[in-house]
C-alpha atoms as a PDB file:
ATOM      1  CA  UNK A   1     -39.542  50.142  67.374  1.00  0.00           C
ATOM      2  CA  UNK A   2     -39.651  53.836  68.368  1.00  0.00           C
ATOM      3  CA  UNK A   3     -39.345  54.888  64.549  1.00  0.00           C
ATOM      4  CA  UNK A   4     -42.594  53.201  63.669  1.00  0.00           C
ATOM      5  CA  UNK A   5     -44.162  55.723  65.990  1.00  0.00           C
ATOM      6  CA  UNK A   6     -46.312  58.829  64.910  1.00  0.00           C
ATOM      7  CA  UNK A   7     -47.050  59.451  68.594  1.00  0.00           C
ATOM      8  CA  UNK A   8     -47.734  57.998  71.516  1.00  0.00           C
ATOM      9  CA  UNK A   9     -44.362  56.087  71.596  1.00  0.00           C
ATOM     10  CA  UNK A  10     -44.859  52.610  73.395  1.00  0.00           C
ATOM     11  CA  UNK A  11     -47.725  52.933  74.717  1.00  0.00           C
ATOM     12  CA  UNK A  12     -49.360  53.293  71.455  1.00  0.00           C
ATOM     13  CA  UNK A  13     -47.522  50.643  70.240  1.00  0.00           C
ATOM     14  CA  UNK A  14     -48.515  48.405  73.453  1.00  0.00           C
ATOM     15  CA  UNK A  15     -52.327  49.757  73.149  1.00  0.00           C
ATOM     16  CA  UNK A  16     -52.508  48.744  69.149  1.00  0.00           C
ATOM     17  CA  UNK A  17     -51.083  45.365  70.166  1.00  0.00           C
ATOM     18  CA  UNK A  18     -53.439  44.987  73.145  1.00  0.00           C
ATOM     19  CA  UNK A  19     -55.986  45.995  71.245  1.00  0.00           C
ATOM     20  CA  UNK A  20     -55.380  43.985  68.442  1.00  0.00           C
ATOM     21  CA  UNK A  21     -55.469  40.698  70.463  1.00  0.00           C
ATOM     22  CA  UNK A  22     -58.318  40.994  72.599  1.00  0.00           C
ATOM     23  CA  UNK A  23     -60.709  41.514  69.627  1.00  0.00           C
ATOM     24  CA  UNK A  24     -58.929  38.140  68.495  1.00  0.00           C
ATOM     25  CA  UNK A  25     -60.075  36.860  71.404  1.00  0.00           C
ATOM     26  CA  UNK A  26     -63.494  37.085  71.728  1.00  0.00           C
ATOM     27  CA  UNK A  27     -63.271  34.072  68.782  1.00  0.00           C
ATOM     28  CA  UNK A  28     -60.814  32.437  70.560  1.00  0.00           C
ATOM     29  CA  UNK A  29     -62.403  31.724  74.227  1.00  0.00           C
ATOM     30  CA  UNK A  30     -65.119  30.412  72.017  1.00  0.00           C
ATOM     31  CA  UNK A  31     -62.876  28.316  69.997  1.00  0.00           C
ATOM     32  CA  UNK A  32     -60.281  26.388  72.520  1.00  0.00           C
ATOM     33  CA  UNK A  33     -60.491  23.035  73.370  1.00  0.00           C
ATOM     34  CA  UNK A  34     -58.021  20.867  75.641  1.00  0.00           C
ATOM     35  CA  UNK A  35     -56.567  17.994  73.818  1.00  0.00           C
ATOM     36  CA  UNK A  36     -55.410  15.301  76.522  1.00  0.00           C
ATOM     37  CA  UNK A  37     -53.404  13.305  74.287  1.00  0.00           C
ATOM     38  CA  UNK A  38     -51.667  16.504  72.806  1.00  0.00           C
ATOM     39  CA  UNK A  39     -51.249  17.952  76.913  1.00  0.00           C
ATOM     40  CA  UNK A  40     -52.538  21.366  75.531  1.00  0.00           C
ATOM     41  CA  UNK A  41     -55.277  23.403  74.267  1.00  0.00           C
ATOM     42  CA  UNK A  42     -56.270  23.830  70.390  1.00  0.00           C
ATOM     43  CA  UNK A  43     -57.985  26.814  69.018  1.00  0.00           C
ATOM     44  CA  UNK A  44     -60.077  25.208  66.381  1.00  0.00           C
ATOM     45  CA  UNK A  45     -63.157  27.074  64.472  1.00  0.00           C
ATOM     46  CA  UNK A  46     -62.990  24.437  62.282  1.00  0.00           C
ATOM     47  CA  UNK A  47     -63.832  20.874  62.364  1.00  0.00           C
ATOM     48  CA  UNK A  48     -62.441  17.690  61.135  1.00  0.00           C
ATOM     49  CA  UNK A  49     -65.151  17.090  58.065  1.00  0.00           C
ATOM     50  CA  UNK A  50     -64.893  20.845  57.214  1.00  0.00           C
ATOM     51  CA  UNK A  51     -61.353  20.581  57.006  1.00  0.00           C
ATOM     52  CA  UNK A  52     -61.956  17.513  54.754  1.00  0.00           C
ATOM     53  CA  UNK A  53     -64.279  18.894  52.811  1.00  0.00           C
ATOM     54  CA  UNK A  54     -61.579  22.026  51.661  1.00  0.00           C
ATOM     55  CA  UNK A  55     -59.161  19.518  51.160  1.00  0.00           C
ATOM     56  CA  UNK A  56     -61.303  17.826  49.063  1.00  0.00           C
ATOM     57  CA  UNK A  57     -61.280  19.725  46.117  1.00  0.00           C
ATOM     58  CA  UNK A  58     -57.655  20.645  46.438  1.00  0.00           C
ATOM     59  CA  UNK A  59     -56.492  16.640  46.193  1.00  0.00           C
ATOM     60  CA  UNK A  60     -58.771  16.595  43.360  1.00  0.00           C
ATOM     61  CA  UNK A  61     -56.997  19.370  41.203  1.00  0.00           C
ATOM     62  CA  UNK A  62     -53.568  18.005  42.506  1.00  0.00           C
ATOM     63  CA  UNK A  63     -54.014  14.902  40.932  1.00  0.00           C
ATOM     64  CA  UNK A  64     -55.315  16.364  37.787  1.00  0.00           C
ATOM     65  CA  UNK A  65     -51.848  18.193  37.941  1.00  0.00           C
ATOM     66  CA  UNK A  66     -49.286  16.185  39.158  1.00  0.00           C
ATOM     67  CA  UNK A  67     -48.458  13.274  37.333  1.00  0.00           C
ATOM     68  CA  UNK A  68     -48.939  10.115  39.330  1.00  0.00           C
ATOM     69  CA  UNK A  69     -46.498   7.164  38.661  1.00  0.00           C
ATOM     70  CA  UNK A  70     -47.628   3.262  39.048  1.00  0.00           C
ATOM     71  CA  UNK A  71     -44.368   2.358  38.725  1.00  0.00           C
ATOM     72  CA  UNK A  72     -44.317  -1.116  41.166  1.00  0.00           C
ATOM     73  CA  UNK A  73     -40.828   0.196  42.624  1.00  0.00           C
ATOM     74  CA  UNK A  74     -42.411   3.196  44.272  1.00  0.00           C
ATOM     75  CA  UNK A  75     -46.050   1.968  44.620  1.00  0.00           C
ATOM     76  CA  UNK A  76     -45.548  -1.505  46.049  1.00  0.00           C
ATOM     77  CA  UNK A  77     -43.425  -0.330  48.789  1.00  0.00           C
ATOM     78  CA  UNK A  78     -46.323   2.588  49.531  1.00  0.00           C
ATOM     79  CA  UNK A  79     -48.581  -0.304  49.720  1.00  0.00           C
ATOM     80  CA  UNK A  80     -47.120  -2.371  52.151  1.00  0.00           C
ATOM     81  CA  UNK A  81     -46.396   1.006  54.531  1.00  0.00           C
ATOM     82  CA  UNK A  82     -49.470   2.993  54.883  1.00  0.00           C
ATOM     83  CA  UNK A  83     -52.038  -0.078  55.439  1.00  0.00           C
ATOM     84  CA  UNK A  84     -49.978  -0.461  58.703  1.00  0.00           C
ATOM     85  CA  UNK A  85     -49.122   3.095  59.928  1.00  0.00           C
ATOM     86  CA  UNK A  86     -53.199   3.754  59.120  1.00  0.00           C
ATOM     87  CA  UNK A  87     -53.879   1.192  61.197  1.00  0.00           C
ATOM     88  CA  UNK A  88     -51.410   2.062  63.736  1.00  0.00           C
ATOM     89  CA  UNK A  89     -53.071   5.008  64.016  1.00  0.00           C
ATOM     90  CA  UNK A  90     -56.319   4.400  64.708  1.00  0.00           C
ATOM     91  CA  UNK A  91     -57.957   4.284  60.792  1.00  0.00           C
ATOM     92  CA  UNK A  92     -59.261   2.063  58.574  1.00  0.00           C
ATOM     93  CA  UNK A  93     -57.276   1.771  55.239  1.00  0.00           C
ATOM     94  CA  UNK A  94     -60.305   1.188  53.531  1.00  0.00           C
ATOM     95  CA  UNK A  95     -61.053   5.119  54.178  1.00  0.00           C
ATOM     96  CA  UNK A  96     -57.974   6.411  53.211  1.00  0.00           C
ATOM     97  CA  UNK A  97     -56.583   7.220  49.530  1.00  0.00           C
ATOM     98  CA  UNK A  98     -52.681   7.246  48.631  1.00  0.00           C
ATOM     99  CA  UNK A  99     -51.154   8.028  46.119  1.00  0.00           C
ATOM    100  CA  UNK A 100     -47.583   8.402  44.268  1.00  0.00           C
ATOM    101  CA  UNK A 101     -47.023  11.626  42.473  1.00  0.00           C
ATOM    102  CA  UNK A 102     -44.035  11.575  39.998  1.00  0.00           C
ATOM    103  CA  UNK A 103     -41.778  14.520  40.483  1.00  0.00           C
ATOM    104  CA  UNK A 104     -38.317  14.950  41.977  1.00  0.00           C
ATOM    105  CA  UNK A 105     -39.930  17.049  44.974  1.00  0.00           C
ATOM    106  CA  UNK A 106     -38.268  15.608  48.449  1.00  0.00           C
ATOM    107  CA  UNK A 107     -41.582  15.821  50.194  1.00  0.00           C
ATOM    108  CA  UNK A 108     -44.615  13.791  51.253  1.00  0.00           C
ATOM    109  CA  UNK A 109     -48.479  15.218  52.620  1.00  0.00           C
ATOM    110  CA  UNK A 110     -51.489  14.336  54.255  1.00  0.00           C
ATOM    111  CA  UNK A 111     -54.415  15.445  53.538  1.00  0.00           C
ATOM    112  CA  UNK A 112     -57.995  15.547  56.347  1.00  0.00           C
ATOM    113  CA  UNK A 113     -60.461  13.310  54.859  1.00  0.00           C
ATOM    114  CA  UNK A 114     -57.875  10.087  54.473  1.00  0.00           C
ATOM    115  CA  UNK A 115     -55.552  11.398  51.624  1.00  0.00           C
ATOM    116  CA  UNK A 116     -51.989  10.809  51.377  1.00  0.00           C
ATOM    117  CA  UNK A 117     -49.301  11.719  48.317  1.00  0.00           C
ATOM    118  CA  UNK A 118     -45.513  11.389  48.347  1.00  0.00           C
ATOM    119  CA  UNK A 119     -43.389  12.250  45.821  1.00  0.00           C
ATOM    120  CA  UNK A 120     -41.093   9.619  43.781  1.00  0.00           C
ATOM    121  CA  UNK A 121     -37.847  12.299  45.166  1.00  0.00           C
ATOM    122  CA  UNK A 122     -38.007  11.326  48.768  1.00  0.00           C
ATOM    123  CA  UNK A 123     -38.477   7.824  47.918  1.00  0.00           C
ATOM    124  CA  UNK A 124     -35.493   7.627  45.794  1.00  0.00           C
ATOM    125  CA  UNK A 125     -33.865   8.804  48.916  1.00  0.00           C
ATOM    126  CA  UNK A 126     -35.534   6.401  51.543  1.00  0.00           C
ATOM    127  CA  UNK A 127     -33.568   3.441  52.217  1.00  0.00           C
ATOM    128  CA  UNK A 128     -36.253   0.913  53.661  1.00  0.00           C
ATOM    129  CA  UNK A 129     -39.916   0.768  54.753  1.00  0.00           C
ATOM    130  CA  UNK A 130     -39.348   2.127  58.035  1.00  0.00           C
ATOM    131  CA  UNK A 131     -38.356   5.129  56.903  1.00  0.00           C
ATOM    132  CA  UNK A 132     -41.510   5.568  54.449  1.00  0.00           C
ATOM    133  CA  UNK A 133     -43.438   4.659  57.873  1.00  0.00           C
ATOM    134  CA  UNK A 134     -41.773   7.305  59.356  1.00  0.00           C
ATOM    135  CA  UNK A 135     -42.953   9.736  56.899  1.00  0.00           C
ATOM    136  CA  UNK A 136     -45.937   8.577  56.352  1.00  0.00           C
ATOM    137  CA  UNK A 137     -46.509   8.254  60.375  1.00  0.00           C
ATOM    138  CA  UNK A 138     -45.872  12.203  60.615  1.00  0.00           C
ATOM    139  CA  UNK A 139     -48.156  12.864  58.421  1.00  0.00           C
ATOM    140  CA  UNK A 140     -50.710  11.085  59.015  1.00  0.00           C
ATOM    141  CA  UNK A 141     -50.519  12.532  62.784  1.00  0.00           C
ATOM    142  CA  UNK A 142     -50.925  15.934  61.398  1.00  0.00           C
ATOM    143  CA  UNK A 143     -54.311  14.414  60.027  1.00  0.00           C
ATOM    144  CA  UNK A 144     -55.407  12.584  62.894  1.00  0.00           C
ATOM    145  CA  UNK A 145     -54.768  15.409  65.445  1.00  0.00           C
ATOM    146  CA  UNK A 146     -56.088  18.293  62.925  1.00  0.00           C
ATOM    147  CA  UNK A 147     -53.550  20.576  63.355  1.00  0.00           C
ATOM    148  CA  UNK A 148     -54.297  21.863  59.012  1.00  0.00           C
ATOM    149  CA  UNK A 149     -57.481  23.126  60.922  1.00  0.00           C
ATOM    150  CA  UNK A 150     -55.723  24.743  64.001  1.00  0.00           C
ATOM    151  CA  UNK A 151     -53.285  26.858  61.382  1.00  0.00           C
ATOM    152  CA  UNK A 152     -56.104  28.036  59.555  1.00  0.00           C
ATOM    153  CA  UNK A 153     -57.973  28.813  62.576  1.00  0.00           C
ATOM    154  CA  UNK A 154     -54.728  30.934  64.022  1.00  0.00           C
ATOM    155  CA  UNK A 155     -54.679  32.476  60.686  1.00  0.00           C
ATOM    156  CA  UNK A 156     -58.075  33.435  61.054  1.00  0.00           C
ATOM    157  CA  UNK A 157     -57.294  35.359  64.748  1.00  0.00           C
ATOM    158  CA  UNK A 158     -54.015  36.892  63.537  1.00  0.00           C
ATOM    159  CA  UNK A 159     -56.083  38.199  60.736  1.00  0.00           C
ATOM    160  CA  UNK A 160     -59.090  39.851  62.825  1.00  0.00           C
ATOM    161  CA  UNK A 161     -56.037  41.133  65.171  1.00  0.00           C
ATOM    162  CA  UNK A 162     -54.538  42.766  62.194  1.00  0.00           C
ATOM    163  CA  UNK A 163     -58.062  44.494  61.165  1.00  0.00           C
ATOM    164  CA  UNK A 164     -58.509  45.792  64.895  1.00  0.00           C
ATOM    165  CA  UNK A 165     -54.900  47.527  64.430  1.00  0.00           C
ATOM    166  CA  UNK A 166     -55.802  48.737  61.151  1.00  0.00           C
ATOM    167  CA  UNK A 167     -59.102  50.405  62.841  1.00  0.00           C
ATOM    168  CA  UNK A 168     -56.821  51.730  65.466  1.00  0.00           C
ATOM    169  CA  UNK A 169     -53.816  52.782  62.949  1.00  0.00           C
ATOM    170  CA  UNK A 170     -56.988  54.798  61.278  1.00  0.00           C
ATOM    171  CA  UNK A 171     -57.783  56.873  63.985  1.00  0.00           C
ATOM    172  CA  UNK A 172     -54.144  58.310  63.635  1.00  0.00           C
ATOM    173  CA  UNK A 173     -53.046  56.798  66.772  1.00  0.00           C
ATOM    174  CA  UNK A 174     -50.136  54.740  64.845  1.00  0.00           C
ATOM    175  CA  UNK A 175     -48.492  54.671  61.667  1.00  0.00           C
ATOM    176  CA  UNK A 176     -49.467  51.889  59.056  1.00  0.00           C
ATOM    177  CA  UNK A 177     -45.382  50.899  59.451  1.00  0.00           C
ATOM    178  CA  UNK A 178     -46.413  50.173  63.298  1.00  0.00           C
ATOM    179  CA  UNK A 179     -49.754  47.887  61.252  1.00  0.00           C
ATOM    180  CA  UNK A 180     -47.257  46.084  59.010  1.00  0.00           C
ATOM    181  CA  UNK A 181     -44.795  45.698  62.398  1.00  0.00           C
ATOM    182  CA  UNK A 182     -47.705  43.708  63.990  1.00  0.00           C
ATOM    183  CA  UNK A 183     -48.504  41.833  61.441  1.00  0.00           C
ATOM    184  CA  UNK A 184     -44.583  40.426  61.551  1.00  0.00           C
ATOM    185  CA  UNK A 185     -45.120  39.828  65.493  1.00  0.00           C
ATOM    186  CA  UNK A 186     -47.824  37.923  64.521  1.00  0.00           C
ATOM    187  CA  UNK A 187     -46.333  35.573  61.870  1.00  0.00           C
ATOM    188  CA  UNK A 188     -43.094  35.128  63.506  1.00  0.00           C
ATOM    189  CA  UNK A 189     -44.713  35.282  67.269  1.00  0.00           C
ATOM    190  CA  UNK A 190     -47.878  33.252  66.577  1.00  0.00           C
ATOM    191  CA  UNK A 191     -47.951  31.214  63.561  1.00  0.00           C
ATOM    192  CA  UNK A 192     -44.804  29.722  62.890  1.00  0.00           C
ATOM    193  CA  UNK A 193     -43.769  28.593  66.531  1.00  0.00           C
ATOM    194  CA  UNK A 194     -47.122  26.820  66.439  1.00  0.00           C
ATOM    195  CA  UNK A 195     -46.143  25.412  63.156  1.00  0.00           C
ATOM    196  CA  UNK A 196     -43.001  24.320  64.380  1.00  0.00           C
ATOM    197  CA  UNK A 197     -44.881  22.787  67.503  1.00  0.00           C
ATOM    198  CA  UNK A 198     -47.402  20.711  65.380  1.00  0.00           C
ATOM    199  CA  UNK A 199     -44.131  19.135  63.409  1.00  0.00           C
ATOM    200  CA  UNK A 200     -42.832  18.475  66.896  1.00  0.00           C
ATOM    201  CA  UNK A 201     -46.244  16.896  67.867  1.00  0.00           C
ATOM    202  CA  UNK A 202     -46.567  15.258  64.163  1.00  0.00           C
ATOM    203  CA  UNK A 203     -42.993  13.665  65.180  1.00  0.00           C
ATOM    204  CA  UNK A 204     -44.024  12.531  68.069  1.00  0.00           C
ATOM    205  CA  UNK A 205     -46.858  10.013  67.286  1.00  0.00           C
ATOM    206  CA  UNK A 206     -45.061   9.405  63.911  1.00  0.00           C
ATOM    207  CA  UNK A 207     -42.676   8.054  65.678  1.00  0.00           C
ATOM    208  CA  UNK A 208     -45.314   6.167  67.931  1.00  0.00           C
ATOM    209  CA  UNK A 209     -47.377   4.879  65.465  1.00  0.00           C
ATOM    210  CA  UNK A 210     -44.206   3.240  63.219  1.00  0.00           C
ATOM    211  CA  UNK A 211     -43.257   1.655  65.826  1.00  0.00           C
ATOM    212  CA  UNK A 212     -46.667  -0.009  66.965  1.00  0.00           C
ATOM    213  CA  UNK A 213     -46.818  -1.091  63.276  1.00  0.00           C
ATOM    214  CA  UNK A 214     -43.884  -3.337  64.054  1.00  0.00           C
ATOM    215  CA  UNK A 215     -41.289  -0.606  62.297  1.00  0.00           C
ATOM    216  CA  UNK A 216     -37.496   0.161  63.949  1.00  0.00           C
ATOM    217  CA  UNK A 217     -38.292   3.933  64.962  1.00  0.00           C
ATOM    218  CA  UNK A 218     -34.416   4.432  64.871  1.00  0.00           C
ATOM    219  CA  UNK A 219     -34.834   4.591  61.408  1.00  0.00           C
ATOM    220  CA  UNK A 220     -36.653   7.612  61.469  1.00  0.00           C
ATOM    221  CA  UNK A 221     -33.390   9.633  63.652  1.00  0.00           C
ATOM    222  CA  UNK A 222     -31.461   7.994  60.461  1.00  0.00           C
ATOM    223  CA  UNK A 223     -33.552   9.263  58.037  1.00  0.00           C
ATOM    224  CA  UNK A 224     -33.546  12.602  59.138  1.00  0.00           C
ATOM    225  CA  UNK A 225     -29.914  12.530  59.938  1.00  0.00           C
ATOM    226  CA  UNK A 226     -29.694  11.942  56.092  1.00  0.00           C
ATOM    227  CA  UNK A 227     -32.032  14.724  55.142  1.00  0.00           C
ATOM    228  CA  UNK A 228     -29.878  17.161  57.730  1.00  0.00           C
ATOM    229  CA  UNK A 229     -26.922  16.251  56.003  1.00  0.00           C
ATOM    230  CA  UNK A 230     -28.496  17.383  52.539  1.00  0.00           C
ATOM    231  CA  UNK A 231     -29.718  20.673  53.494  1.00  0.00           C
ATOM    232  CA  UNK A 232     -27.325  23.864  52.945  1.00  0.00           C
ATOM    233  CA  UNK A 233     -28.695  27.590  53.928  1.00  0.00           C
ATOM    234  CA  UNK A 234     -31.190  26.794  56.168  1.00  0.00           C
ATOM    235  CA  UNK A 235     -33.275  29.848  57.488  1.00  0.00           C
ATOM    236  CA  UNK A 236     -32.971  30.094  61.452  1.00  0.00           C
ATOM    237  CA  UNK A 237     -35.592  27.666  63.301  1.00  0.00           C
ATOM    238  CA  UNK A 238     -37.732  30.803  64.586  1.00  0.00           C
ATOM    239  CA  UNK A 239     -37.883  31.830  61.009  1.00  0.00           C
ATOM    240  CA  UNK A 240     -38.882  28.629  59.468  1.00  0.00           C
ATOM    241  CA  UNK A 241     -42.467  26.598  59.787  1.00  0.00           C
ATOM    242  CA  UNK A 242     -40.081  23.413  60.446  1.00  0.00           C
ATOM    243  CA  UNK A 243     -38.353  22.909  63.504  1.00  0.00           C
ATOM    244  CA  UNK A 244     -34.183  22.682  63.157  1.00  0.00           C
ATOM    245  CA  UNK A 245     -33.243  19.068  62.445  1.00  0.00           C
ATOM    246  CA  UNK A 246     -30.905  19.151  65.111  1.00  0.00           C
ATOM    247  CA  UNK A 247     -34.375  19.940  67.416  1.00  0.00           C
ATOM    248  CA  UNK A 248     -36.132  17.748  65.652  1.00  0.00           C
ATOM    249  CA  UNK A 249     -33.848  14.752  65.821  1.00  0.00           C
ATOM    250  CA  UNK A 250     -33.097  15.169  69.234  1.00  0.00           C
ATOM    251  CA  UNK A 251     -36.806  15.085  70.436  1.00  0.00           C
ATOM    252  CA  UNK A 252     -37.040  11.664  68.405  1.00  0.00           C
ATOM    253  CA  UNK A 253     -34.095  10.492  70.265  1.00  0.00           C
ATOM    254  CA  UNK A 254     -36.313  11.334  73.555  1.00  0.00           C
ATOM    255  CA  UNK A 255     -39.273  10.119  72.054  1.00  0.00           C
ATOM    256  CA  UNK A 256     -37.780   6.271  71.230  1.00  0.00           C
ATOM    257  CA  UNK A 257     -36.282   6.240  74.882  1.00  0.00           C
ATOM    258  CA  UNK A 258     -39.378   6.698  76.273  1.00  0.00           C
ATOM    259  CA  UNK A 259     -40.698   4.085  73.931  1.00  0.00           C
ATOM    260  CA  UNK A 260     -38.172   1.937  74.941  1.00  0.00           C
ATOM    261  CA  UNK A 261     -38.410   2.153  78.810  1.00  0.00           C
ATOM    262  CA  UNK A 262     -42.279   1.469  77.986  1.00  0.00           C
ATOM    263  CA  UNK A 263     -43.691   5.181  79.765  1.00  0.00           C
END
């Protein structure tokens, strides 16, 4: 840390940091709401229909690019799943838009403004409904609880921190190494633990919501026992957006007992 130093040594460094983060928060003591059903606040500049109305125009050039399959094996199965996780949830199918996308991707999305897309890969590897429910209830709990709009919205404060330290850095306080230092504290610090708490979260009621559509939610620990067991060369958890599986299957371990002894 010292070497990043011009002069100053860490005080500098603690002063750019400092600094940094209080100009980020004069947005964000305007921004933070408490969420009761999450337990915590969310810093949010962004709303729900703004976040829908971005993602918009991005479903509409995916589907223009993707290929999207009607293929009865994949889409009747879809059909029968989201209907009840949407409902589950809180939504009205009616509202919501899903499609299959054609492509040996392992992944699935939701989108805000009622959009979902899974790819015919993690299908292939899905072994009954519940564990497209259990999918499709994750994301559709990233939806619901807006957390697309909270990342961009952390974005947006790790971004005005990083102009304050470049302001600083230009006074010839710090070096632009010390800059390019904070702007690593703030992707691994900030940004991807709250990633990695939204999957958490997005597990959570997944987990809730498959199960209140009459799904087994053990088949969601199986399916991502099955997905652990494909992986090689995974990055370290603080390093990834995605919690470890062995974290993440553990909490929906926790999550079904709970469900179980009714709390």
């Amino acid at each position: 840390m010292k070497s990043l130093l011009k002069i100053g040594g860490a005080r500098a460094w603690r002063a750019l940091v400092i600094k940094g983060l209080a100009a980020a928060g004069v947005m964000t003591l305007a921004a933070c709401a408490y969420n009761e059903s999450l337990g915590r606040n969310q810093l949010l500049f962004v709303s729900q229909g703004q976040m829908a109305q971005l993602a918009s125009s991005a479903w509409t050039d995916l589907k223009q690019k993707e290929p999207i399959t009607n293929e009865a094996k994949y889409v009747n199965r879809v059909n029968r799943v989201a209907p009840k996780i949407i409902r589950a949830a809180g939504g009205n199918p009616a509202e919501w838009e899903v499609r299959v996308f054609k492509s040996d991707q392992i992944n699935a999305f939701a989108l805000p403004g009622g959009k979902i897309g899974i790819y015919t890969g993690i299908l292939d590897i899905m072994e009954n409904d519940a564990q497209i429910a259990a999918v499709m209830g994750h994301e559709v709990a990233h939806v619901n609880f807006n957390h697309s709009g909270e990342r961009y919205s952390q974005a947006a404060a790790a971004q005005t921190a990083l102009s304050a330290g470049s302001a600083i850095a230009g006074g010839g306080q710090v070096s632009s190494a010390a800059v390019q230092a904070l702007g690593i504290g703030a992707q691994y610090g900030v940004l991807l633990p709250f990633s990695r708490k939204h999957e958490l979260e997005a597990d959570k009621f997944g987990v809730r919501y498959m199960a209140r559509a009459g799904y087994n939610p053990n088949e969601a620990v199986k399916f991502w026992e099955k997905m652990a067991a494909q992986k090689s060369g995974a990055p370290p958890e603080f390093l990834s957006s995605h919690p470890s599986d062995a974290t993440r299957i553990a909490q929906l371990k926790k999550e079904i007992a709970l469900l179980r002894s009714g709390s």
